[in-house]
PDB file of N, CA and C in Angstrom:
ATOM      1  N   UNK A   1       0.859  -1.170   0.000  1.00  0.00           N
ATOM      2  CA  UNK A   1       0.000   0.000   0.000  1.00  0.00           C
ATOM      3  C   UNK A   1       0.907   1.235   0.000  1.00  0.00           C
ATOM      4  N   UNK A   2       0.557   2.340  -0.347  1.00  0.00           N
ATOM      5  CA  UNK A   2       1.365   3.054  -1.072  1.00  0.00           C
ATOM      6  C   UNK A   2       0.575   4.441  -0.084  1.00  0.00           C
ATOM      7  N   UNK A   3       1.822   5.392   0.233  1.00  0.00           N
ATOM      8  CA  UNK A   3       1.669   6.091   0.772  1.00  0.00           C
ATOM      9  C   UNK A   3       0.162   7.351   0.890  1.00  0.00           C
ATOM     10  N   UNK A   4      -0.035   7.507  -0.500  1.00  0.00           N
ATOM     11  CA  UNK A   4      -1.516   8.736  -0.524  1.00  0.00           C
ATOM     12  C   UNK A   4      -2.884   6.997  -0.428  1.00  0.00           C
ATOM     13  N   UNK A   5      -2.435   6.149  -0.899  1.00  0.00           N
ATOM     14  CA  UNK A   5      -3.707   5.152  -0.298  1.00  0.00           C
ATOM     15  C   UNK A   5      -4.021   5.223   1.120  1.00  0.00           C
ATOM     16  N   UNK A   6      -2.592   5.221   2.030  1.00  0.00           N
ATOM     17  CA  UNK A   6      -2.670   5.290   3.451  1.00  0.00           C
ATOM     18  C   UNK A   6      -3.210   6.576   3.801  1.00  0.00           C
ATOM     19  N   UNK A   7      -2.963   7.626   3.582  1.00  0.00           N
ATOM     20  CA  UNK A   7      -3.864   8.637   3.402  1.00  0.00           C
ATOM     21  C   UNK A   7      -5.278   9.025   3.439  1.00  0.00           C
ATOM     22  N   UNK A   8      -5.547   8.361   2.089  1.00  0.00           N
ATOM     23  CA  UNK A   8      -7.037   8.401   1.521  1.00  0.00           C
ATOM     24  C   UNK A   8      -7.774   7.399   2.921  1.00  0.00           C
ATOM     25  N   UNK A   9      -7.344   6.327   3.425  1.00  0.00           N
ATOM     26  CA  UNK A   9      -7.734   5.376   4.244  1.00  0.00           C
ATOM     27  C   UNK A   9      -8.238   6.234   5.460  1.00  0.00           C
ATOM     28  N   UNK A  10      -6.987   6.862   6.205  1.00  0.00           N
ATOM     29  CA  UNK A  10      -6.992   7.352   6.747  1.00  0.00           C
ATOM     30  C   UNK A  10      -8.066   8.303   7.051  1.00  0.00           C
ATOM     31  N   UNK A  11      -8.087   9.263   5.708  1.00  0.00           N
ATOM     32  CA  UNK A  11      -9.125  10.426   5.637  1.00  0.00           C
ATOM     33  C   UNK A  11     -10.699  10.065   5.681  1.00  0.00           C
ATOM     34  N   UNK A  12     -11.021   8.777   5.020  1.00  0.00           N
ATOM     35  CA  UNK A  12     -12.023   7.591   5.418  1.00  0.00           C
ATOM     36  C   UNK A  12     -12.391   7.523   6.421  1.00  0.00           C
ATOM     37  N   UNK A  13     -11.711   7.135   7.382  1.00  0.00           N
ATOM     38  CA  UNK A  13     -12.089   7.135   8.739  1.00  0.00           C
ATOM     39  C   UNK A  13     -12.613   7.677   9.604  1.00  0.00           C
ATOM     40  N   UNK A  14     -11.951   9.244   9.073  1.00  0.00           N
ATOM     41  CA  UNK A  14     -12.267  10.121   9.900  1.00  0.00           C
ATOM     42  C   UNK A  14     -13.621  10.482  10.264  1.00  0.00           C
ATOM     43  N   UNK A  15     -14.434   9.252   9.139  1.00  0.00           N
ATOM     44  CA  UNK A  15     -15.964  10.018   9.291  1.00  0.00           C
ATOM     45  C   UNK A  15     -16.807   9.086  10.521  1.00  0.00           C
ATOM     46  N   UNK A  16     -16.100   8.432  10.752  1.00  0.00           N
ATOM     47  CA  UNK A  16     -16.487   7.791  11.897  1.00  0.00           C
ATOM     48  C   UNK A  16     -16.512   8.620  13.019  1.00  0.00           C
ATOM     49  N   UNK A  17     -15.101   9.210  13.102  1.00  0.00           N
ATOM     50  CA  UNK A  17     -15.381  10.313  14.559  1.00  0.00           C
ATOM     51  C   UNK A  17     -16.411  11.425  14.296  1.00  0.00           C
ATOM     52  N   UNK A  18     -17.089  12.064  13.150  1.00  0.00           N
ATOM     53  CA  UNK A  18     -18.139  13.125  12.711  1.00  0.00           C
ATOM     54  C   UNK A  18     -19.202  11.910  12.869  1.00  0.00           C
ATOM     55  N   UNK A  19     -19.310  11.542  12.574  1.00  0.00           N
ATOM     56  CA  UNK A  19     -20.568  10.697  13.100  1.00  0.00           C
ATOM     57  C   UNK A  19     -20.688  10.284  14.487  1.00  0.00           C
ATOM     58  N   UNK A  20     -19.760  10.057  15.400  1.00  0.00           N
ATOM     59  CA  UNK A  20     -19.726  10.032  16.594  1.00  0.00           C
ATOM     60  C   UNK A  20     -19.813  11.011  17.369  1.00  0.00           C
ATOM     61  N   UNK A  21     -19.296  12.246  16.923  1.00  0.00           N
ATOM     62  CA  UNK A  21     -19.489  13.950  17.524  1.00  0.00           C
ATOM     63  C   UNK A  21     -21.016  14.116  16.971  1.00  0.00           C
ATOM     64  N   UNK A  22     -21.764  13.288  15.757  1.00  0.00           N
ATOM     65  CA  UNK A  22     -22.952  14.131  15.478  1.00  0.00           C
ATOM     66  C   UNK A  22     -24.044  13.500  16.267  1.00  0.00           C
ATOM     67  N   UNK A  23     -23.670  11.974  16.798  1.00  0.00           N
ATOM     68  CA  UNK A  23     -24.959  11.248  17.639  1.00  0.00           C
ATOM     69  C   UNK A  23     -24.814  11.983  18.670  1.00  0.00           C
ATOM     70  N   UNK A  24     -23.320  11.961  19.513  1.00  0.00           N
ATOM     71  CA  UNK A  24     -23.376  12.843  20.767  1.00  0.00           C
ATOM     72  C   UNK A  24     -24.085  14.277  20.658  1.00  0.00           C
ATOM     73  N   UNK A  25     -24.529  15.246  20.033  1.00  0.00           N
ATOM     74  CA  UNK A  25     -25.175  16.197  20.020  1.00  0.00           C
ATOM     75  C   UNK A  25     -26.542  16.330  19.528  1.00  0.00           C
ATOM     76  N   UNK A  26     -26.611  14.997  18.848  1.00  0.00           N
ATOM     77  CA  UNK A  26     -28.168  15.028  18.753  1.00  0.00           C
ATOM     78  C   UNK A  26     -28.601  14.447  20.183  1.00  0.00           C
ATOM     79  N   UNK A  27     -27.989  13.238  20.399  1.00  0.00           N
ATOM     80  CA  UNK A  27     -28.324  12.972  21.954  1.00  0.00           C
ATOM     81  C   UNK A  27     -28.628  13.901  22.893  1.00  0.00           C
ATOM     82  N   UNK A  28     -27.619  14.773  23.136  1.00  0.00           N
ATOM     83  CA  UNK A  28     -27.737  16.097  24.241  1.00  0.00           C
ATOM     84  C   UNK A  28     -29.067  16.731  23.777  1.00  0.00           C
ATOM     85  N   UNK A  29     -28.920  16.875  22.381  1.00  0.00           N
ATOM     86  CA  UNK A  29     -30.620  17.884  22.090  1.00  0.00           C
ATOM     87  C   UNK A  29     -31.714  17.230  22.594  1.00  0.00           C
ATOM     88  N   UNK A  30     -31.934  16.298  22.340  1.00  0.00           N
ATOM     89  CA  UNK A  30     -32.936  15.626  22.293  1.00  0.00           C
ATOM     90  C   UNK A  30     -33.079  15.466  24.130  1.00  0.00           C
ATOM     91  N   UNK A  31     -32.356  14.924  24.921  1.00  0.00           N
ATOM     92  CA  UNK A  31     -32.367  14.989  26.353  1.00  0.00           C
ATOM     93  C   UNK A  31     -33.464  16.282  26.702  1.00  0.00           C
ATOM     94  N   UNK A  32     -32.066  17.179  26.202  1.00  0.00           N
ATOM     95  CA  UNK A  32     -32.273  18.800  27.340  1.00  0.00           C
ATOM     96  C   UNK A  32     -34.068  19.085  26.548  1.00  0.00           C
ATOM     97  N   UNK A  33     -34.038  18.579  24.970  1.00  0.00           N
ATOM     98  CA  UNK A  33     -35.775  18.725  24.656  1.00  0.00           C
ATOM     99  C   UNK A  33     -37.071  17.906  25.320  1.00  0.00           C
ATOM    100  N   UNK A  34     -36.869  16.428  26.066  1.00  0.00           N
ATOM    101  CA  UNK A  34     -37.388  16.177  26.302  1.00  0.00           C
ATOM    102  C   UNK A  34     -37.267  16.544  28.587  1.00  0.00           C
ATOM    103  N   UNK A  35     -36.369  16.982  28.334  1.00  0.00           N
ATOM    104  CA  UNK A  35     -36.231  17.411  29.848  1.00  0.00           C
ATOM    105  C   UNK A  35     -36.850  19.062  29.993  1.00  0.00           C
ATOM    106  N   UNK A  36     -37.566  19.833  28.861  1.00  0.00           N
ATOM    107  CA  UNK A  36     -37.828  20.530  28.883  1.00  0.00           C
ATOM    108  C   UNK A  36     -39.490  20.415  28.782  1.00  0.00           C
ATOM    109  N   UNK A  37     -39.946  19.662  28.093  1.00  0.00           N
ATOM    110  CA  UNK A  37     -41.249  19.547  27.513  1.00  0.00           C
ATOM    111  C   UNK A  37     -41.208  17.728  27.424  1.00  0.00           C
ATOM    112  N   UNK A  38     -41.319  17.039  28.443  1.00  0.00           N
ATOM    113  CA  UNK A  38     -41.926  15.390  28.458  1.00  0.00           C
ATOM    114  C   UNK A  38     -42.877  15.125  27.707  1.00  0.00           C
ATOM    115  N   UNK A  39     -43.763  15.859  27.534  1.00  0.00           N
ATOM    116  CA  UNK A  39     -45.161  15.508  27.392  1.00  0.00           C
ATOM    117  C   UNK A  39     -44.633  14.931  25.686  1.00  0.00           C
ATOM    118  N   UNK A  40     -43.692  15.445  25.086  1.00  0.00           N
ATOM    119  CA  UNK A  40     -43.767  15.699  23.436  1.00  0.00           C
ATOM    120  C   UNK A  40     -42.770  14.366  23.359  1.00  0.00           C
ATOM    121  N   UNK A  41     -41.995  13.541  24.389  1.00  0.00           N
ATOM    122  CA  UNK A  41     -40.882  12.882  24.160  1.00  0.00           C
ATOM    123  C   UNK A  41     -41.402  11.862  22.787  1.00  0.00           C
ATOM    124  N   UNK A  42     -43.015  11.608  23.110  1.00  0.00           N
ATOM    125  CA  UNK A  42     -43.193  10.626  21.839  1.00  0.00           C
ATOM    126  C   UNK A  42     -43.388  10.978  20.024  1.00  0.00           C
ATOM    127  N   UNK A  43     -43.212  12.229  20.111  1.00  0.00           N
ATOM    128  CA  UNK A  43     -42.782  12.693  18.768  1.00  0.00           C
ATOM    129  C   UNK A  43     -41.772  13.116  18.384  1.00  0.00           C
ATOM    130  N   UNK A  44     -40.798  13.205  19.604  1.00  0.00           N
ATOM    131  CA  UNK A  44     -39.343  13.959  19.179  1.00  0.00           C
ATOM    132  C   UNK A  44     -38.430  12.222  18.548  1.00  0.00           C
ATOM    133  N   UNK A  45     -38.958  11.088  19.656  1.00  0.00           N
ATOM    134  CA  UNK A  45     -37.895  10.085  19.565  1.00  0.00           C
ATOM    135  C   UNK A  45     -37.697   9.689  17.931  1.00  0.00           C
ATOM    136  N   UNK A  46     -39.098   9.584  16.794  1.00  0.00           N
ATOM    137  CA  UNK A  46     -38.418   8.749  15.963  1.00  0.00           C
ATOM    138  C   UNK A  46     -37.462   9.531  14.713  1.00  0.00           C
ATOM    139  N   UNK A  47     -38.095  11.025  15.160  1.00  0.00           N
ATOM    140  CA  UNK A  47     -37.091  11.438  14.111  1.00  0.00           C
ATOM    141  C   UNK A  47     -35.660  11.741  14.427  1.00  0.00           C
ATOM    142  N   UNK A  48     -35.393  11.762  16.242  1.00  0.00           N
ATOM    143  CA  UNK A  48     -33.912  11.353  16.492  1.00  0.00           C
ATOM    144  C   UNK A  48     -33.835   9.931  15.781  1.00  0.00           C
ATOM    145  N   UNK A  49     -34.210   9.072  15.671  1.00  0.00           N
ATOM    146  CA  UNK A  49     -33.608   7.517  15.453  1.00  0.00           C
ATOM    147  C   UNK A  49     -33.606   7.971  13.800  1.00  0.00           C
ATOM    148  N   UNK A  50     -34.476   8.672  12.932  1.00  0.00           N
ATOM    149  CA  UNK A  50     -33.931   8.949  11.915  1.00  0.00           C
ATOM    150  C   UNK A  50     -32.672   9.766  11.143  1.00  0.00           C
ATOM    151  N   UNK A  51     -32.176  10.807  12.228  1.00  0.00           N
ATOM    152  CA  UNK A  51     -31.399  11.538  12.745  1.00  0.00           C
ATOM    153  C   UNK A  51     -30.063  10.805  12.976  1.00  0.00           C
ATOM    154  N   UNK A  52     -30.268  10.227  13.517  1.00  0.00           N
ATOM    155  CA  UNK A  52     -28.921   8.964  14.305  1.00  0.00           C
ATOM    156  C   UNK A  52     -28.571   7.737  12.864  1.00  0.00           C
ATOM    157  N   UNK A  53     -29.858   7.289  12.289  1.00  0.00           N
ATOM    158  CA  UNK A  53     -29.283   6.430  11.348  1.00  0.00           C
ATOM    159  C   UNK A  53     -28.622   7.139  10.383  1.00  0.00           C
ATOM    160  N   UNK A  54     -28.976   8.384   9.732  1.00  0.00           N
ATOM    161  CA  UNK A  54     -28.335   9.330   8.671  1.00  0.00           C
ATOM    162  C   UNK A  54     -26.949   9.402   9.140  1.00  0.00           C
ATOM    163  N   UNK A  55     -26.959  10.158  10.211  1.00  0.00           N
ATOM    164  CA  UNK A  55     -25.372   9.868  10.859  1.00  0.00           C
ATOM    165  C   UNK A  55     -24.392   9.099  10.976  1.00  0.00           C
ATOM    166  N   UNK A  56     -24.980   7.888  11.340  1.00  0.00           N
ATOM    167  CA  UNK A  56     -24.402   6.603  11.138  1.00  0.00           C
ATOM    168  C   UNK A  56     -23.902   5.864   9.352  1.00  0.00           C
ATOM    169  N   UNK A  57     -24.787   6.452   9.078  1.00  0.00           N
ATOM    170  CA  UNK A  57     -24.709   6.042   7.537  1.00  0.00           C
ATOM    171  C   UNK A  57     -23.704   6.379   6.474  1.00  0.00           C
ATOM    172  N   UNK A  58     -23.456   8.116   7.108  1.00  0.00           N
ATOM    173  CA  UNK A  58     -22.181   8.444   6.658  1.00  0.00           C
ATOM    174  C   UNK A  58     -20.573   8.174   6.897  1.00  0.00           C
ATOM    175  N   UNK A  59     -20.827   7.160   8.424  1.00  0.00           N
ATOM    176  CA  UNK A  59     -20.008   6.653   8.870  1.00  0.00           C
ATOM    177  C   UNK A  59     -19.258   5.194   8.563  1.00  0.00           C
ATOM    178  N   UNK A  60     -20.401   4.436   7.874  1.00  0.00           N
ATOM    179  CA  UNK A  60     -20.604   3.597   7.029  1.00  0.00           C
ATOM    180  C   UNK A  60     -20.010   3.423   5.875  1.00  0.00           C
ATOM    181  N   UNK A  61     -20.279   4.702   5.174  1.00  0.00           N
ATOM    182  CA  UNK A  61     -19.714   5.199   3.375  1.00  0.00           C
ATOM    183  C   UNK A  61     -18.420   5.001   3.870  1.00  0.00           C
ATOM    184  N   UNK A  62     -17.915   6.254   5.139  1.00  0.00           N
ATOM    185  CA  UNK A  62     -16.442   6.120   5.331  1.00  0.00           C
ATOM    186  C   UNK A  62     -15.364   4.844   4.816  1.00  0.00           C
ATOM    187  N   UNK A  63     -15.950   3.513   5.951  1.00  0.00           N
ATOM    188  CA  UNK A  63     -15.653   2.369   6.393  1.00  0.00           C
ATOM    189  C   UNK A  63     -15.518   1.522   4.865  1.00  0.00           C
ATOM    190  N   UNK A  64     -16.419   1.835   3.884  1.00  0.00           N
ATOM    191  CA  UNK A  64     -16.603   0.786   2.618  1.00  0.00           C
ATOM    192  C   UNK A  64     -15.612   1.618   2.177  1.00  0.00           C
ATOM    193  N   UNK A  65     -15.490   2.929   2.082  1.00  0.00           N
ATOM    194  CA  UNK A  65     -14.504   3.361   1.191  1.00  0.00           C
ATOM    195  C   UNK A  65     -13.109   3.167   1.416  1.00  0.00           C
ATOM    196  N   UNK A  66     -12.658   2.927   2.803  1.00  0.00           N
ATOM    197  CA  UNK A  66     -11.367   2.649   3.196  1.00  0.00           C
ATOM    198  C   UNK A  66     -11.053   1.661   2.573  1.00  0.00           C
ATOM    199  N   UNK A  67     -12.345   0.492   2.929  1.00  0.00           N
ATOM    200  CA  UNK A  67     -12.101  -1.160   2.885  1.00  0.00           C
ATOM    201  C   UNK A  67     -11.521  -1.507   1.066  1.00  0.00           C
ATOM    202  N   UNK A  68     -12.372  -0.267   0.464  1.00  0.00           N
ATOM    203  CA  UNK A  68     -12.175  -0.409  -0.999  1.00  0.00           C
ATOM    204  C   UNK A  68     -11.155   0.018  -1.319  1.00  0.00           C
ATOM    205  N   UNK A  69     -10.461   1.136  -0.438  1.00  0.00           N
ATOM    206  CA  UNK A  69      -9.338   1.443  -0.909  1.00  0.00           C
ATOM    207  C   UNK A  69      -7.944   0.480  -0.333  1.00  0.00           C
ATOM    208  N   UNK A  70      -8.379   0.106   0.557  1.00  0.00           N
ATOM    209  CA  UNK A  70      -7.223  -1.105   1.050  1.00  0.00           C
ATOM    210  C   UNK A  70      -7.136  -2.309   0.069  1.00  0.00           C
ATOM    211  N   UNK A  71      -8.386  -2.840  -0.113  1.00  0.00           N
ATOM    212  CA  UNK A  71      -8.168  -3.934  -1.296  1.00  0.00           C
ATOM    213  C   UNK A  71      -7.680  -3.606  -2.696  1.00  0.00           C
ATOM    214  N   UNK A  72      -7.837  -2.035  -3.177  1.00  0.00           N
ATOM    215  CA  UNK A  72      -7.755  -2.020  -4.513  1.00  0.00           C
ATOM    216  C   UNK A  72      -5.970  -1.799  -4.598  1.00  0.00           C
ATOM    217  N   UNK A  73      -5.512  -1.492  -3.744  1.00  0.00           N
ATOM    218  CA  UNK A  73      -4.032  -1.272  -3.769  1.00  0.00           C
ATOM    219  C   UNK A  73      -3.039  -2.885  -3.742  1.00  0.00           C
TER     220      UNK A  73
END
């Protein structure tokens, strides 16, 4: 593997930690929203879980793209 592959891999990854900084702050929102107004917690939750999978998803792309770039070298 060749040095800008290790790179590109690298830069891949990184979307794992943005996806991990973006659940942690939807988390906090969603808390301090339902610690503000309970009554609503059952309409806020599913569009956090839609919220959280988008996030996750981009974290995902990251991971295939590394994996693709490790094998193609």
């Amino acid at each position: 593997m060749d040095a800008m592959t290790a790179i590109g891999v690298g830069i891949a990854v990184l979307t794992g930690m943005g996806a991990g900084i973006g659940i942690g702050i939807a988390t906090s929102g969603l808390m301090q929203a339902i610690s503000r107004q309970p009554e609503a917690a059952g309409k806020m939750t599913p569009m956090f879980f839609v919220g959280i999978a988008l996030a996750e998803a981009t974290a995902i792309y990251g991971l295939v793209i590394a994996i693709m770039l490790i094998t193609s070298g």
